[in-house]
Protein backbone atom coordinates (compact mmCIF):
# COMPACT_ATOMS: atom_id res chain seq x y z
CA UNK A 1 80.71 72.66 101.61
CA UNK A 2 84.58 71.93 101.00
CA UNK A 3 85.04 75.66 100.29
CA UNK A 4 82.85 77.27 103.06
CA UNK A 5 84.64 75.26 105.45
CA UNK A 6 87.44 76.30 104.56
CA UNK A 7 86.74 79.85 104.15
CA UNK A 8 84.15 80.55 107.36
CA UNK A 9 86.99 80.38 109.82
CA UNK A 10 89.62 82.84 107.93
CA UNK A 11 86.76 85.53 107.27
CA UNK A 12 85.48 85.11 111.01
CA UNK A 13 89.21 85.83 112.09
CA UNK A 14 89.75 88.84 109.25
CA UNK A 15 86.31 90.42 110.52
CA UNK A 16 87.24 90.67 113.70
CA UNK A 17 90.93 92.00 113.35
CA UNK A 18 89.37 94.57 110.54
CA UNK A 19 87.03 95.55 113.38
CA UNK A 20 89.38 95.38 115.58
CA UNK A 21 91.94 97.90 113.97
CA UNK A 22 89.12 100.32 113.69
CA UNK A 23 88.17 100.12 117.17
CA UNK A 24 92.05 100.82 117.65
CA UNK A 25 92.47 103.41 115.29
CA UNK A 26 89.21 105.19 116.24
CA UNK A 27 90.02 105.28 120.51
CA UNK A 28 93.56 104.79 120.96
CA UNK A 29 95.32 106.60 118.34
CA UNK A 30 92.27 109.05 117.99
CA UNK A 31 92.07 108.76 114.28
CA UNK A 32 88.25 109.79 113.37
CA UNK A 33 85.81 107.36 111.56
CA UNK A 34 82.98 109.19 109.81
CA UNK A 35 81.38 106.38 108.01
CA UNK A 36 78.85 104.05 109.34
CA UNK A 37 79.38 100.03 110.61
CA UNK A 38 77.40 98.16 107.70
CA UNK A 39 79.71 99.89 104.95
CA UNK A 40 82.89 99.26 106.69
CA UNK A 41 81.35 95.20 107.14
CA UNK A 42 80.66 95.52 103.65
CA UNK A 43 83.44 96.14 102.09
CA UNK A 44 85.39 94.27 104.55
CA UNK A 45 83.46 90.83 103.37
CA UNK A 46 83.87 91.55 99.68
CA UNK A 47 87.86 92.45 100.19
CA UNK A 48 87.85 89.20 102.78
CA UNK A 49 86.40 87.00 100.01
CA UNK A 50 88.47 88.52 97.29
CA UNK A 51 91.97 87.49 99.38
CA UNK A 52 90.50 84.39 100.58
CA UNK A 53 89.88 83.02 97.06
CA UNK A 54 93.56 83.89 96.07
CA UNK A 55 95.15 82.15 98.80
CA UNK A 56 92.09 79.14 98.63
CA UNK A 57 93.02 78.86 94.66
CA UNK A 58 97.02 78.96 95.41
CA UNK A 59 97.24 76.45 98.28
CA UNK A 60 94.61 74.25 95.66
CA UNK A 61 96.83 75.06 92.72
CA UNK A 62 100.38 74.17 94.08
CA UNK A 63 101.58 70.70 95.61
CA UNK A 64 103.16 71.71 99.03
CA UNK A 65 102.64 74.37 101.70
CA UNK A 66 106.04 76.04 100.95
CA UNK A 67 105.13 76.77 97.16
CA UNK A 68 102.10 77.89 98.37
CA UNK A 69 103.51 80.29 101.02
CA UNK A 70 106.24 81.47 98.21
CA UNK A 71 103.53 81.98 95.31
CA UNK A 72 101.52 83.91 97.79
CA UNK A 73 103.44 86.26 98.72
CA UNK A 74 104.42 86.66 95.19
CA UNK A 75 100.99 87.22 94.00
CA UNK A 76 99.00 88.58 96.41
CA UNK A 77 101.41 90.66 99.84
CA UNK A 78 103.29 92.11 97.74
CA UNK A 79 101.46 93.47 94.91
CA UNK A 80 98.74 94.36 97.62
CA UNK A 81 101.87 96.58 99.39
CA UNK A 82 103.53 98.06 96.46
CA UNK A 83 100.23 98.86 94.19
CA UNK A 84 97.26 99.39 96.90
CA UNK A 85 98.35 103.21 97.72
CA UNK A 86 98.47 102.48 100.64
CA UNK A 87 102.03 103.14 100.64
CA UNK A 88 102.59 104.42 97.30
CA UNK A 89 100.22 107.05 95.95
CA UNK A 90 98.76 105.76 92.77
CA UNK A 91 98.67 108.72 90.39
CA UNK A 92 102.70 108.54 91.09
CA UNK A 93 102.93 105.35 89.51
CA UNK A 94 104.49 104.83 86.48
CA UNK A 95 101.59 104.20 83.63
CA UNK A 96 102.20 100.28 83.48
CA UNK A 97 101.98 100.42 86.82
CA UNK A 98 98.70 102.29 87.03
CA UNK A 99 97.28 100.13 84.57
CA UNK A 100 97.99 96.97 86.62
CA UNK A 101 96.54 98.35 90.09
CA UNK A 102 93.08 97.75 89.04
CA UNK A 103 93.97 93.59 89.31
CA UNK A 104 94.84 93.95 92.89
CA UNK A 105 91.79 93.77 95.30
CA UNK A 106 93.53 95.98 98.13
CA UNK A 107 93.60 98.71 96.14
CA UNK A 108 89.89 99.14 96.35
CA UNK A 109 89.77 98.27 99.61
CA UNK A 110 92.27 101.26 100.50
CA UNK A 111 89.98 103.25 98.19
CA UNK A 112 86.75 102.05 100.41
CA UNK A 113 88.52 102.70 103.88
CA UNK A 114 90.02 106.11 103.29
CA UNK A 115 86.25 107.15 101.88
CA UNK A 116 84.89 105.28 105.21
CA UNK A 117 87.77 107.00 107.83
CA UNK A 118 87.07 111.18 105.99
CA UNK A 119 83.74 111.05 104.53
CA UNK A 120 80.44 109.90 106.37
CA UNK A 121 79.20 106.65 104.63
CA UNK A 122 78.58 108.15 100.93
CA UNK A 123 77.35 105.07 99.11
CA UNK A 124 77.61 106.57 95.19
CA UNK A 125 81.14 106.76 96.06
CA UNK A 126 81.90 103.99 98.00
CA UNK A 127 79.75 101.02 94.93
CA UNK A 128 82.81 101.52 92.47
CA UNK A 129 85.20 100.03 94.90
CA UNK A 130 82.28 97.88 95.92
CA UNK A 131 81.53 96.11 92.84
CA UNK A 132 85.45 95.74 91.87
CA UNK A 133 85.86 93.78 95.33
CA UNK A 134 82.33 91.85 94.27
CA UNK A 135 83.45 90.96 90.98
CA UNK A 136 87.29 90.24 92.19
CA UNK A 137 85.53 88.11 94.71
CA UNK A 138 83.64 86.33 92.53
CA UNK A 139 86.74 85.89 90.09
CA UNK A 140 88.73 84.33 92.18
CA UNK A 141 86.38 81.98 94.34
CA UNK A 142 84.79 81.08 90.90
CA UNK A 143 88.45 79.97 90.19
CA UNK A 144 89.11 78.18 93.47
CA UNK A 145 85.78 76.26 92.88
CA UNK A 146 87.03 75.15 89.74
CA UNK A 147 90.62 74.01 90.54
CA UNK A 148 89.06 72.26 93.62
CA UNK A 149 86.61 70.59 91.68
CA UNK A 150 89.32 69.54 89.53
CA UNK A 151 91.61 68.10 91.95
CA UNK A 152 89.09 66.09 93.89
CA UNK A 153 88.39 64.14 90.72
C-alpha cells in the first residue's frame, strides 16, 4: 500500500505528460505517429515503473532529500541522456559504453517510441524493448520493496 501510494500519483502525472508530448508532437510540430494508443500506454507504464522504482529505491536508500536529488541525477538523468540514443547514437558508442546501455531503462524506451513514431504498431518488434522495461521494472520495484521493507522495521 506504502509503495502504490507513493507511486499512483507520479505515473498518473508521467502518463499524462507522455500523452501529452505526443499530442504535441503529432499536431503542433506535425511530426507523424504511425503506431497505435495501447502500445504507446504500454510501454509508457513499463518505462514509468522502471524510473519510478529508481527514484522510489534512492529517496528509500539515502537519509535526506539532497542526497537523494544528487544520487539521482547521478544514476538515473544522466545515464538516461548520455546512453538512451536519444542524443547519442548507440552503435557510435565506444564498446564499454555499448555494453552498459542495456542497464539503462530509457534506452528501450527510445527504442519503443522511435518504432511507435515510423512504423505502425509492429508488436514482434516492439516485445524486446517491452520485456527489458518489464523486467527493469520489476528489478527495481522488487528492490524498492525490499529496502522499504527494511527501513520500516
Amino acid at each position: 500500500e506504502l509503495l502504490l501510494s507513493k507511486i499512483l500519483p507520479y505515473y498518473a502525472l508521467g502518463m499524462f505528460s507522455l500523452l501529452l508530448c505526443v499530442a504535441c508532437a503529432r499536431w503542433l510540430l506535425g511530426v507523424p505517429f504511425r503506431g497505435d494508443v495501447l502500445a504507446l500506454c504500454v510501454v509508457g507504464t513499463f518505462f514509468l515503473l522502471s524510473v519510478l522504482g529508481i527514484g522510489l529505491a534512492i529517496s528509500t536508500a539515502t537519509r535526506n532529500q539532497f542526497n537523494a536529488a544528487q544520487a539521482a541525477l547521478n544514476a538515473a538523468f544522466l545515464p538516461a541522456t548520455m546512453l538512451s540514443g536519444f542524443i547519442y547514437e548507440i552503435s557510435s558508442m565506444p564498446a564499454f559504453l555499448r555494453g552498459v546501455t542495456p542497464l539503462i531503462p530509457a534506452r528501450f524506451f527510445v527504442s519503443a517510441i522511435q518504432t511507435l513514431f515510423q512504423v505502425q504498431t509492429d508488436w514482434k518488434h516492439l516485445m524486446p524493448d517491452i520485456l527489458m522495461l518489464m523486467a527493469s521494472a520489476a528489478f527495481f520495484l522488487g528492490i524498492t520493496a525490499k529496502l522499504t521493507k527494511r527501513r520500516m522495521e
